[in-house]
N, C-alpha and C. Protein backbone atom coordinates (compact mmCIF):
# COMPACT_ATOMS: atom_id res chain seq x y z
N UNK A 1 76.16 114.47 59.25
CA UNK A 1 77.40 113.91 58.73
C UNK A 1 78.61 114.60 59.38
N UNK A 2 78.52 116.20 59.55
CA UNK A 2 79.81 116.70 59.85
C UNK A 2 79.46 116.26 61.70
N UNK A 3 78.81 116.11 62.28
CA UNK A 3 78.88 115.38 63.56
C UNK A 3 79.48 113.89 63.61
N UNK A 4 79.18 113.08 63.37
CA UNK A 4 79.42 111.68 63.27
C UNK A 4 81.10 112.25 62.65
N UNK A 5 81.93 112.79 61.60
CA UNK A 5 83.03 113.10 61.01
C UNK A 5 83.77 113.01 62.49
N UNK A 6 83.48 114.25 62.97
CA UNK A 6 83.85 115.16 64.28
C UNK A 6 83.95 114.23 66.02
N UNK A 7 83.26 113.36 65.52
CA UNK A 7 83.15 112.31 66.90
C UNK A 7 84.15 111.27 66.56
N UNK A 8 84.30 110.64 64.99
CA UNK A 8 84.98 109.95 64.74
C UNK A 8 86.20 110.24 64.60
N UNK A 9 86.80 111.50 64.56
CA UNK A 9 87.93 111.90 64.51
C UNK A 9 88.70 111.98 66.26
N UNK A 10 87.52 112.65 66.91
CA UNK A 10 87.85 112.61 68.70
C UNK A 10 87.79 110.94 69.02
N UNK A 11 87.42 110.18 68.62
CA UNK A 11 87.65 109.10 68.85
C UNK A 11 89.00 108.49 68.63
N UNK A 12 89.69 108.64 67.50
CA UNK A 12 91.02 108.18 66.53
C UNK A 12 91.89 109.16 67.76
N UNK A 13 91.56 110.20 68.17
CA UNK A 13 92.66 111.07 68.82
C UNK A 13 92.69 110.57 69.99
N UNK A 14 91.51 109.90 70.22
CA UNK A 14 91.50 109.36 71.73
C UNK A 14 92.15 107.63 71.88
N UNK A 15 92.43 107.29 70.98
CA UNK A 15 92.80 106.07 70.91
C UNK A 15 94.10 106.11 70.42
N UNK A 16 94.64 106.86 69.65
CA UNK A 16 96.02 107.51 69.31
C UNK A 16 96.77 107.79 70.99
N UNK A 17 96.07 108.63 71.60
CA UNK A 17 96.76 108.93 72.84
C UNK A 17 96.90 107.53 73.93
N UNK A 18 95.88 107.15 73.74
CA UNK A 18 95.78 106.15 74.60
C UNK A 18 97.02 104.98 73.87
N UNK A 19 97.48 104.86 72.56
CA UNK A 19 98.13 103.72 72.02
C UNK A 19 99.67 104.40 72.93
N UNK A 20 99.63 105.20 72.93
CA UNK A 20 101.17 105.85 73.33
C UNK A 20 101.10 105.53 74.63
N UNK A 21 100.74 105.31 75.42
CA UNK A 21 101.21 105.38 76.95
C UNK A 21 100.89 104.07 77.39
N UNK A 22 102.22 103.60 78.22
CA UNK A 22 101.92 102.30 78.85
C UNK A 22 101.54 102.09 80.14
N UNK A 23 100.82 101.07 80.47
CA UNK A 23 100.95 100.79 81.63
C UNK A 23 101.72 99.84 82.46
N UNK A 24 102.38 100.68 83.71
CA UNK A 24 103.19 99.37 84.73
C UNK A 24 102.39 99.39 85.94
N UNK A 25 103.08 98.52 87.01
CA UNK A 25 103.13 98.16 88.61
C UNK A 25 101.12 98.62 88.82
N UNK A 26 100.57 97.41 87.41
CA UNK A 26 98.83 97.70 87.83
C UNK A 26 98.16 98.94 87.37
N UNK A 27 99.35 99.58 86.58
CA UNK A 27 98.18 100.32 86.26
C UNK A 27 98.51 102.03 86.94
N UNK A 28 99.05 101.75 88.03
CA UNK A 28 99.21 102.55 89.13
C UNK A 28 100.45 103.57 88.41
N UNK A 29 101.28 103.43 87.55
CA UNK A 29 102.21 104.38 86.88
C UNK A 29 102.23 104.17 85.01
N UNK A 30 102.36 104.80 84.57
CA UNK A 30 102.03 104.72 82.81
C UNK A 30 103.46 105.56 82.55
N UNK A 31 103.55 105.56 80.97
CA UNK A 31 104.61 106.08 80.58
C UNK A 31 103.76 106.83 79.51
N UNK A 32 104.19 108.02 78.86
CA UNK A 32 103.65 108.75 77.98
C UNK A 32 104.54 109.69 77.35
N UNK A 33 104.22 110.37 76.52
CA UNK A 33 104.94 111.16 75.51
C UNK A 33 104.85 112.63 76.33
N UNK A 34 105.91 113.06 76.98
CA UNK A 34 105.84 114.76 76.97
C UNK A 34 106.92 115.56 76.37
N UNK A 35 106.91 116.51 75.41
CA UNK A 35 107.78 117.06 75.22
C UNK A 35 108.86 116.24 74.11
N UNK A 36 108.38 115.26 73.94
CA UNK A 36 108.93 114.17 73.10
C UNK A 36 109.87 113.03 73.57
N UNK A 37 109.92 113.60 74.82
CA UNK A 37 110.42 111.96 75.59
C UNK A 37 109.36 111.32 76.52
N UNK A 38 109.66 109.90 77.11
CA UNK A 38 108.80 109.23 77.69
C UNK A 38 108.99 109.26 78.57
N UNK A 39 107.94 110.07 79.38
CA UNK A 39 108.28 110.36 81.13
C UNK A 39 106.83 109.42 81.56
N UNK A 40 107.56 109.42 83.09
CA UNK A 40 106.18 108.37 83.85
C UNK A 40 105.80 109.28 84.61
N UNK A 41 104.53 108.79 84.37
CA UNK A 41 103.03 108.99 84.95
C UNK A 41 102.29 108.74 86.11
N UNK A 42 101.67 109.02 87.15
CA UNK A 42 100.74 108.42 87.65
C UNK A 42 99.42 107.91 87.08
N UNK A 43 98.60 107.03 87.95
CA UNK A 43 97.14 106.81 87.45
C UNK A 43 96.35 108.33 86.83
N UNK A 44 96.87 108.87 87.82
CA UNK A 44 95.80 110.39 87.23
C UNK A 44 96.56 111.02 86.05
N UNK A 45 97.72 110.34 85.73
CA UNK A 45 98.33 111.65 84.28
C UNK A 45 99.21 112.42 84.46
N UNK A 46 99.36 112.48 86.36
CA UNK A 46 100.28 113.94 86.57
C UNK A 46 101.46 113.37 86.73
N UNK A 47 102.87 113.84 86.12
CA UNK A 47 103.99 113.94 86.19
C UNK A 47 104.25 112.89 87.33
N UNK A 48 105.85 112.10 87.38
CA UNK A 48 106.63 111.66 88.54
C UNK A 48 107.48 112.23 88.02
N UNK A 49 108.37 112.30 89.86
CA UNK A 49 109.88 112.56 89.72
C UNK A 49 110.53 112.08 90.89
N UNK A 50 111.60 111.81 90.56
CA UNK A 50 112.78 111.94 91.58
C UNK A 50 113.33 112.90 92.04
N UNK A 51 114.36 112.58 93.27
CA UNK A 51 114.93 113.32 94.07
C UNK A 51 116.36 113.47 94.73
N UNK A 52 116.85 113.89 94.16
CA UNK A 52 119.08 113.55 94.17
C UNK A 52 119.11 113.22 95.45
N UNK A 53 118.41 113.81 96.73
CA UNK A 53 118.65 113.05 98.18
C UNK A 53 118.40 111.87 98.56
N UNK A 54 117.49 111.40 97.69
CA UNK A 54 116.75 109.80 98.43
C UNK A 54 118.38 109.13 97.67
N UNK A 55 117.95 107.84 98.29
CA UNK A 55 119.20 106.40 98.08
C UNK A 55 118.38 105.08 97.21
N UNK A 56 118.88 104.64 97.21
CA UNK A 56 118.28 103.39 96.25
C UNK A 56 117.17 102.71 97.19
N UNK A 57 116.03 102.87 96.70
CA UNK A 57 115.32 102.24 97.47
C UNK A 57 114.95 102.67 99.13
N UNK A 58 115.08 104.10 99.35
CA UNK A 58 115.02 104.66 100.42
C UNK A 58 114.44 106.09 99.74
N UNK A 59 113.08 106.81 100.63
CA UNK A 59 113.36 108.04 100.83
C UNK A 59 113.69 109.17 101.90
N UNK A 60 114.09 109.73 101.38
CA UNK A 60 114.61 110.80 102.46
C UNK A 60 113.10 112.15 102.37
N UNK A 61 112.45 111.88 101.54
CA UNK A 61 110.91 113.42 101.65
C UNK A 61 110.06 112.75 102.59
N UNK A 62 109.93 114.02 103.75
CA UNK A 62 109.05 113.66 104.31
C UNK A 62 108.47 115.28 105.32
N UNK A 63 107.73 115.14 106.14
CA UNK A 63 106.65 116.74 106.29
C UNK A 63 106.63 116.98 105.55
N UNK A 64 107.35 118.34 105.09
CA UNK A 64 107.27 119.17 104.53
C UNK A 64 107.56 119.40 103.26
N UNK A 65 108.63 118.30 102.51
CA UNK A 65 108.56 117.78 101.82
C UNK A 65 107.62 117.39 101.27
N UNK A 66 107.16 116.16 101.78
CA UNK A 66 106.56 115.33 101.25
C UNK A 66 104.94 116.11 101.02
N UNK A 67 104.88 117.03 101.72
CA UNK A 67 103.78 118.42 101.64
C UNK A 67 103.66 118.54 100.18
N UNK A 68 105.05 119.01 99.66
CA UNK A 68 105.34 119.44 98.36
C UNK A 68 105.63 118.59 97.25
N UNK A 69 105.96 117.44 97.61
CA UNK A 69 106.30 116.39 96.73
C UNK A 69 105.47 115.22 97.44
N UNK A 70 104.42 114.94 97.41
CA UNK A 70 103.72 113.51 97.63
C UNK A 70 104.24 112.52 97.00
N UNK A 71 104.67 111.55 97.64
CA UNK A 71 105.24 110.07 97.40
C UNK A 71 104.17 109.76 96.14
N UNK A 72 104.29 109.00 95.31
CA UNK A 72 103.43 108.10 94.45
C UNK A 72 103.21 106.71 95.39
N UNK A 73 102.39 106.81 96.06
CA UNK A 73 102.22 105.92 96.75
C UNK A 73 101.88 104.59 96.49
N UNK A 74 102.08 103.47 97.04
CA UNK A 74 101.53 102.40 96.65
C UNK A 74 100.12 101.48 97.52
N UNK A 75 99.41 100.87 96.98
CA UNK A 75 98.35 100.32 98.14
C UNK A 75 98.84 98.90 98.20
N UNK A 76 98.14 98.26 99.36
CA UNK A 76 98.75 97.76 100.50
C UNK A 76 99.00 96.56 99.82
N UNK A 77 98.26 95.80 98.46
CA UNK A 77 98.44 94.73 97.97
C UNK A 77 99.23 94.77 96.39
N UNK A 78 100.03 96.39 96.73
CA UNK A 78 101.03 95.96 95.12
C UNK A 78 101.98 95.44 95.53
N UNK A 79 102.50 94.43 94.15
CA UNK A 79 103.88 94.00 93.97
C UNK A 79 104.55 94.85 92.76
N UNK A 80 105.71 94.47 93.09
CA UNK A 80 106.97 95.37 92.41
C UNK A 80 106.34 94.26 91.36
N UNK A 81 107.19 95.02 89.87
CA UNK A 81 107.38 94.64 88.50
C UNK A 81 107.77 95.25 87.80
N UNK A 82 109.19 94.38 87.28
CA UNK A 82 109.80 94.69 86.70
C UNK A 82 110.83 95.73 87.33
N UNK A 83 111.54 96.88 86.56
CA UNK A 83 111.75 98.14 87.21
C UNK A 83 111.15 98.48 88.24
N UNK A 84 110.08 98.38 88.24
CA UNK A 84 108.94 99.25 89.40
C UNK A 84 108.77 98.61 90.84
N UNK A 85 109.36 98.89 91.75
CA UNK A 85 109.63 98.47 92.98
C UNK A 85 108.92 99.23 94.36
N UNK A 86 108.68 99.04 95.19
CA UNK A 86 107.75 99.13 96.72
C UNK A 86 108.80 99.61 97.78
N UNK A 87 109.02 100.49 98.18
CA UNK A 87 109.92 100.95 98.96
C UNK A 87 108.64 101.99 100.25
N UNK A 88 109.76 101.23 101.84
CA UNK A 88 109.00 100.92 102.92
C UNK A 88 109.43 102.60 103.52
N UNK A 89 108.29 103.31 103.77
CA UNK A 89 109.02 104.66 104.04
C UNK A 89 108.69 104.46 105.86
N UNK A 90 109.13 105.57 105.64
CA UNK A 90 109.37 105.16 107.56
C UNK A 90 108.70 105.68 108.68
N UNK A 91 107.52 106.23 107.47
CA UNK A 91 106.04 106.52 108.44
C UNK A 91 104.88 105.20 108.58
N UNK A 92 105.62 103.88 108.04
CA UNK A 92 104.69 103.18 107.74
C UNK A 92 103.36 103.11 106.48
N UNK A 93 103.76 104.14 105.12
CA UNK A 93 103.32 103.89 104.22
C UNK A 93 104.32 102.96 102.77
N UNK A 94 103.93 102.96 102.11
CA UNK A 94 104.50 102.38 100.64
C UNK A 94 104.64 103.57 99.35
N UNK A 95 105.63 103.46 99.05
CA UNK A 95 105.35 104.30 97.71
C UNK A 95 106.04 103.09 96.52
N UNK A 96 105.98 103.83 95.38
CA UNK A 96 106.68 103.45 94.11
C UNK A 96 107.95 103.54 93.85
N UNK A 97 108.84 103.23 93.05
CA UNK A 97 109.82 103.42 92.90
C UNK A 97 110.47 102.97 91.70
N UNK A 98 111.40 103.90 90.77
CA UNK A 98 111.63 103.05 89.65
C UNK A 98 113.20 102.94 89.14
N UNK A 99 113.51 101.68 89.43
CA UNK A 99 114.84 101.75 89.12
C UNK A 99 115.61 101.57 90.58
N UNK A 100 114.90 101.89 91.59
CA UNK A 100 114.91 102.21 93.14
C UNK A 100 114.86 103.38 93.48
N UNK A 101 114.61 104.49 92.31
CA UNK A 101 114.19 105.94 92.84
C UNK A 101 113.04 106.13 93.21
N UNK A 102 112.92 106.32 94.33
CA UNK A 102 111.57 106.80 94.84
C UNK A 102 110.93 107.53 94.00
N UNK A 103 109.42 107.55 93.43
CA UNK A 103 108.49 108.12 92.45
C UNK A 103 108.11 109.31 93.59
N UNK A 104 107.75 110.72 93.01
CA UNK A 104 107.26 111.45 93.95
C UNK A 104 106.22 112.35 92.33
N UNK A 105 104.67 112.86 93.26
CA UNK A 105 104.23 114.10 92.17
C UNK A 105 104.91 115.51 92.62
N UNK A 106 104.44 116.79 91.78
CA UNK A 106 104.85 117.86 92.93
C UNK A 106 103.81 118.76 92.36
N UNK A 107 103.04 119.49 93.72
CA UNK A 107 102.05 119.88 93.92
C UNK A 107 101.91 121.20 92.74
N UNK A 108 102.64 121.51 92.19
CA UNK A 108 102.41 122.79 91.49
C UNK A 108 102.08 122.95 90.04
N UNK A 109 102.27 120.98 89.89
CA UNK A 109 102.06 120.85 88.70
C UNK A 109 99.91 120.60 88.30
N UNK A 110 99.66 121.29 87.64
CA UNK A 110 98.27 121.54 87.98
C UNK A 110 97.06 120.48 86.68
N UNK A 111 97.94 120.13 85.82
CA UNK A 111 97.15 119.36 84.84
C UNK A 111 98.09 118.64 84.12
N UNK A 112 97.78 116.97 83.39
CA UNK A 112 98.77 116.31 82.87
C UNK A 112 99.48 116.93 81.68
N UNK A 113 100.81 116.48 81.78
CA UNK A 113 101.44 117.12 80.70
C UNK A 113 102.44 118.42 81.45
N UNK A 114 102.03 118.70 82.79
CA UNK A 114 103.21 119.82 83.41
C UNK A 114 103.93 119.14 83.98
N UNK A 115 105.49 119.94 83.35
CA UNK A 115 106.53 119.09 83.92
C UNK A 115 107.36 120.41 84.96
N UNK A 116 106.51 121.32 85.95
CA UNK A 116 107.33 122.58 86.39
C UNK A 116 108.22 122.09 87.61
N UNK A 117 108.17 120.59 88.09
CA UNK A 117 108.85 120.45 89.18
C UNK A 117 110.56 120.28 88.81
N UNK A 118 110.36 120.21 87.36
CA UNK A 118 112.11 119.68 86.98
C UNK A 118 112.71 120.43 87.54
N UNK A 119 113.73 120.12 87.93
CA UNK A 119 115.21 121.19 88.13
C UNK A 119 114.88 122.04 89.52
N UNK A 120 113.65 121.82 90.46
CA UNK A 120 113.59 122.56 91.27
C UNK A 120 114.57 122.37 92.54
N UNK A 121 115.18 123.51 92.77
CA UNK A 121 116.47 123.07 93.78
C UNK A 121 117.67 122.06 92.92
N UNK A 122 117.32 122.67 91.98
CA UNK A 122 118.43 121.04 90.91
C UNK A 122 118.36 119.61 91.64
N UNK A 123 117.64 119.66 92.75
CA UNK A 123 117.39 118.20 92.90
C UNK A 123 116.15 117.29 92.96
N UNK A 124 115.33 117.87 91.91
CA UNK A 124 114.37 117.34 91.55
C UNK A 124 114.28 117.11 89.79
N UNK A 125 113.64 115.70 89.31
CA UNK A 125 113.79 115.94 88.10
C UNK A 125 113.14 114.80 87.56
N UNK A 126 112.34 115.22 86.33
CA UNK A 126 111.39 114.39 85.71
C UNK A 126 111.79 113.10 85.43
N UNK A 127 111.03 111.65 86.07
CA UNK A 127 111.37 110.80 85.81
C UNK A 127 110.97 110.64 84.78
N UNK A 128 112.39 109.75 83.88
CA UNK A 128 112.26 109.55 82.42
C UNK A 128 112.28 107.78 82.30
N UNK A 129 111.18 107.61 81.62
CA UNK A 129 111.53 105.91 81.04
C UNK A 129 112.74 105.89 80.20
N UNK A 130 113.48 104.52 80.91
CA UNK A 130 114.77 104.66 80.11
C UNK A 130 114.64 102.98 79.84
């Protein structure tokens, strides 16, 4: 009995979490609760952000950068929706974008739910669903 309790409760928690976070652009970015606001997600959970240098619909990260901040990339058959837009970087890949800010992860963040890239260089900063 206290097994079956204990499974049914990890179940309710697992479906609780799962009711909170949405999915956009396929699936490929979610929105979720951190910290008590709704920041977006990648498929895997880990943090996006923006970057005060990129332009609407343009980015400016790239080597070494982009080393440190990987684009949220897009594959070759998404369409934009809604907010969530496809912006053509100029190595010949696709990333995400929301609002026209380029989506980026950043490498230091190590499990979902870390948000350590905010504020780095003050020009980085957790994208927030608005």
């Amino acid at each position: 009995m206290k097994l079956a309790v204990t499974l049914g409760a990890a179940a309710l928690a697992l479906f609780a979490t799962a009711a909170i976070a949405e999915d956009y652009a396929g699936g490929a970015i979610k929105s979720t609760e951190i910290g008590g606001k709704e920041v977006l997600v990648g498929a895997n959970d880990m943090t996006l952000y923006t970057y005060d240098k990129d332009t609407a619909g343009v980015s400016n990260c790239y080597d070494k950068c982009a080393e440190n901040w990987p684009p949220a990339f897009a594959d070759a058959g998404a369409k934009a929706e809604g907010a969530f837009t496809i912006v053509d970087r100029t190595d010949g890949t696709k990333m995400w974008a929301y609002k026209g800010k380029p989506l980026y992860f950043w490498v230091k963040d190590t499990k979902p739910g870390d948000t350590t890239g905010d504020m780095v260089g003050e020009v980085w900063h957790t994208a927030y669903e608005e």
